[in-house]
Protein backbone atom coordinates (compact mmCIF):
# COMPACT_ATOMS: atom_id res chain seq x y z
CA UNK A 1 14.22 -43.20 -33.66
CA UNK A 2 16.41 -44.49 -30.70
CA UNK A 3 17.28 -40.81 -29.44
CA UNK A 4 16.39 -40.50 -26.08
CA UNK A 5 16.74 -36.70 -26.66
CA UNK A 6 14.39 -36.81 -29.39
CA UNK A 7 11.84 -39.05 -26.94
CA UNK A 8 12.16 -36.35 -24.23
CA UNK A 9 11.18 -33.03 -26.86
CA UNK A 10 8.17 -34.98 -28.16
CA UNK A 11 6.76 -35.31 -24.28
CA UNK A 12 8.08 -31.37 -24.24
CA UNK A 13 5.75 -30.69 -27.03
CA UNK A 14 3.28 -33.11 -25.30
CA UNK A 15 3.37 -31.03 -22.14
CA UNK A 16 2.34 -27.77 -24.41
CA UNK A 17 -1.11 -29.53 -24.32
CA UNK A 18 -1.50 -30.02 -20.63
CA UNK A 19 -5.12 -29.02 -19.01
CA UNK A 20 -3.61 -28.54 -15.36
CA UNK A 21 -5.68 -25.43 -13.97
CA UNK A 22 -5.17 -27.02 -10.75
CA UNK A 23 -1.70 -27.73 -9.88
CA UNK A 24 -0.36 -25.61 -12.38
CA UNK A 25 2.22 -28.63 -13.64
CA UNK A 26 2.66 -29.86 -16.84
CA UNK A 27 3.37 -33.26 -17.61
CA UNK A 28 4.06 -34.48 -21.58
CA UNK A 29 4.79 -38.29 -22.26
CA UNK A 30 5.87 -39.86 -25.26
CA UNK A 31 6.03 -43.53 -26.45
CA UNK A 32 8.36 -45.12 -28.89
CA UNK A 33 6.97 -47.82 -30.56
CA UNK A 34 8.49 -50.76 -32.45
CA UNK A 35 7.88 -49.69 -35.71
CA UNK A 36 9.47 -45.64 -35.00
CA UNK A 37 6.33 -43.89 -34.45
CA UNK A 38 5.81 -41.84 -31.13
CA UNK A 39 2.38 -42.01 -29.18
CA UNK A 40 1.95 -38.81 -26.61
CA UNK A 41 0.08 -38.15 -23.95
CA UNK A 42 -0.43 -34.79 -21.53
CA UNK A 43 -1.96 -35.00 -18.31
CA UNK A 44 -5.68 -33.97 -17.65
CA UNK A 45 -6.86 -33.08 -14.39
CA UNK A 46 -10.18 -32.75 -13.35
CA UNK A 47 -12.06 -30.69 -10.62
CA UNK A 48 -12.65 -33.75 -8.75
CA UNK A 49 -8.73 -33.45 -8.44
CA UNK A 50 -9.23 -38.28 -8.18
CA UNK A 51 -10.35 -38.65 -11.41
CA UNK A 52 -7.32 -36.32 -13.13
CA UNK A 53 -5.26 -38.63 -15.71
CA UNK A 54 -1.55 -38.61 -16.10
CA UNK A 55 0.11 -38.31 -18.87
CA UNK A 56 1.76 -41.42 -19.23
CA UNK A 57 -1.85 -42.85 -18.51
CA UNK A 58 -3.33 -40.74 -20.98
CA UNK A 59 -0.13 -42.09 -23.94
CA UNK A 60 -0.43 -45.87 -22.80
CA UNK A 61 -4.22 -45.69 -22.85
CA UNK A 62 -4.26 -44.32 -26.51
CA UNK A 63 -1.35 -46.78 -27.43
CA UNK A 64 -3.53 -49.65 -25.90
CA UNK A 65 -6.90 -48.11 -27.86
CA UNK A 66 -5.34 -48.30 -31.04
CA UNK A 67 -4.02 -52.23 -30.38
CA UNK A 68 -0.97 -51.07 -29.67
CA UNK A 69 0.16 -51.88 -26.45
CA UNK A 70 2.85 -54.78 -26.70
CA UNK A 71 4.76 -52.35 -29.19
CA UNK A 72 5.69 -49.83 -26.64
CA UNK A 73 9.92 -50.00 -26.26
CA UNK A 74 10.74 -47.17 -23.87
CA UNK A 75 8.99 -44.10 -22.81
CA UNK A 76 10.37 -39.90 -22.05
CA UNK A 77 8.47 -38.36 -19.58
CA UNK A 78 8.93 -34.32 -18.54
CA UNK A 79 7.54 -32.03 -16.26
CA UNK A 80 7.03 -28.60 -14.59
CA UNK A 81 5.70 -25.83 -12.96
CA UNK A 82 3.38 -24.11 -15.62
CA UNK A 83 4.81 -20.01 -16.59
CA UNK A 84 2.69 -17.64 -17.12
CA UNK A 85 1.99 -19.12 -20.56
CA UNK A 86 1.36 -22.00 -19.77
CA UNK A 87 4.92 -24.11 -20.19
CA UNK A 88 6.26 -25.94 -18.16
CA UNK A 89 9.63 -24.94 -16.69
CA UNK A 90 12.45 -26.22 -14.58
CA UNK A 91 15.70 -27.98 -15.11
CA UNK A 92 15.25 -30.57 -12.75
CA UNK A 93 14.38 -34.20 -14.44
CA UNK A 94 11.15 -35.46 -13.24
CA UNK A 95 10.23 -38.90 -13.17
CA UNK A 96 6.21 -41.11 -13.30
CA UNK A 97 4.72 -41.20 -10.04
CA UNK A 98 3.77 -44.50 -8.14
CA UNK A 99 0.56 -44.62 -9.96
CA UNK A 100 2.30 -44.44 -13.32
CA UNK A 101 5.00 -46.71 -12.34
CA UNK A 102 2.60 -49.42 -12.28
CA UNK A 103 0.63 -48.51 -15.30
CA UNK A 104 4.43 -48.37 -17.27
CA UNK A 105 4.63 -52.18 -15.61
CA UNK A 106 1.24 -53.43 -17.11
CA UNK A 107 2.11 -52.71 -20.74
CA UNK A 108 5.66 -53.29 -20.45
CA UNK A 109 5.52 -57.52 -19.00
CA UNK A 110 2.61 -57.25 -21.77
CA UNK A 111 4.99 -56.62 -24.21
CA UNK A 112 8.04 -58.76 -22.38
CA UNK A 113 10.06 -55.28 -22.19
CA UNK A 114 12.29 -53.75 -19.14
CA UNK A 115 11.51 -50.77 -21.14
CA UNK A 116 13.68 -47.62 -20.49
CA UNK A 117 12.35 -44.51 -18.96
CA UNK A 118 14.03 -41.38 -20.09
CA UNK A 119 13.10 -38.92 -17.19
CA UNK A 120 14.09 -34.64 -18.60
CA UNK A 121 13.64 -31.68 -17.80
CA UNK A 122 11.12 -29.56 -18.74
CA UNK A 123 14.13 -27.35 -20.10
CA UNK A 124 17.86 -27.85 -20.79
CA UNK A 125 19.08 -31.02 -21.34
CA UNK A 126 18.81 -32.96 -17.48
CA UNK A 127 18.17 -36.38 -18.39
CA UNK A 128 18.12 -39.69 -15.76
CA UNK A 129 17.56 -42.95 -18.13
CA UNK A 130 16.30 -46.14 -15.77
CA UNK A 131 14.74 -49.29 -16.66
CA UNK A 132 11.56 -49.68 -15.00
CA UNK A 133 12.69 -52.15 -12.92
CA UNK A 134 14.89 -49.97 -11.22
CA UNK A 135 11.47 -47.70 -10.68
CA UNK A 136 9.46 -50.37 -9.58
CA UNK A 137 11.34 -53.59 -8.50
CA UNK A 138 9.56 -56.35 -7.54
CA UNK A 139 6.35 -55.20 -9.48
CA UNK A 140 3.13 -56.94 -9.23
CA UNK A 141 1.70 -56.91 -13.15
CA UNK A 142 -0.10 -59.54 -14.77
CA UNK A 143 2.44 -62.27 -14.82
CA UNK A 144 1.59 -62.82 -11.03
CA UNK A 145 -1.61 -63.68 -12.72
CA UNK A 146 -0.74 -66.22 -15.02
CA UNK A 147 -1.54 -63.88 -17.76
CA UNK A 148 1.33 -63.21 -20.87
């Protein structure tokens, strides 16, 4: 699957799994791997609003705990206000935080990627496609470590 549409509905359905009682946003992320497969991730906050997890945390940590992590080639990421439902809404393409950003630049110079970021909608079909370089030029990761 090369589809960046098809990237962006599985972190739709992703986002269908959010716990965000807090902030009442929704945030689905899905990873394409080398071999096809999609990894997802929803974001997770917690009371103690600093220890809440991302969802493109929460799909590159359960990439990296199934050995997985140098196979990630390009990410979708959506996000919302939460209805009444629980969905997230809005037409408006949203894009990983700073916190993400970084996290996106640890397993991508692990893997030797500029992977793409498909940033949707959390409706319609709003899409912005970057590399992450464009996100987060001049990235510290751990090359500036001496570390492949």
């Amino acid at each position: 699957m090369t589809d960046p549409a098809a990237l962006i509905d599985a972190a739709r359905a992703a986002a269908a799994n959010a716990h965000a009682p807090y902030s009442r946003f929704a945030v689905g992320a899905a990873l394409l791997m080398d071999d096809g497969s999609i990894v997802t991730g929803a974001n997770f906050e917690n009371a103690s609003y600093g220890l809440s997890l991302c969802a493109e945390t929460v799909a590159i940590a359960t990439a990296s705990a199934a050995g997985r992590l140098r196979q990630i080639v390009a990410i979708g990421v959506i996000g919302g206000a939460m209805d009444a439902d629980g969905r997230a809404t809005g037409t408006t393409p949203v894009s990983p935080c700073g916190r993400c950003r970084q996290v996106i630049n640890e397993a991508a110079q692990m893997a030797g990627r500029d992977l793409p970021v498909h940033c949707g909608a959390a409706e319609g079909d709003a899409m912005r496609t970057y590399r992450l370089s464009e996100l987060l030029p001049d990235a510290f990761g751990p090359a500036d470590l001496g570390i492949d």
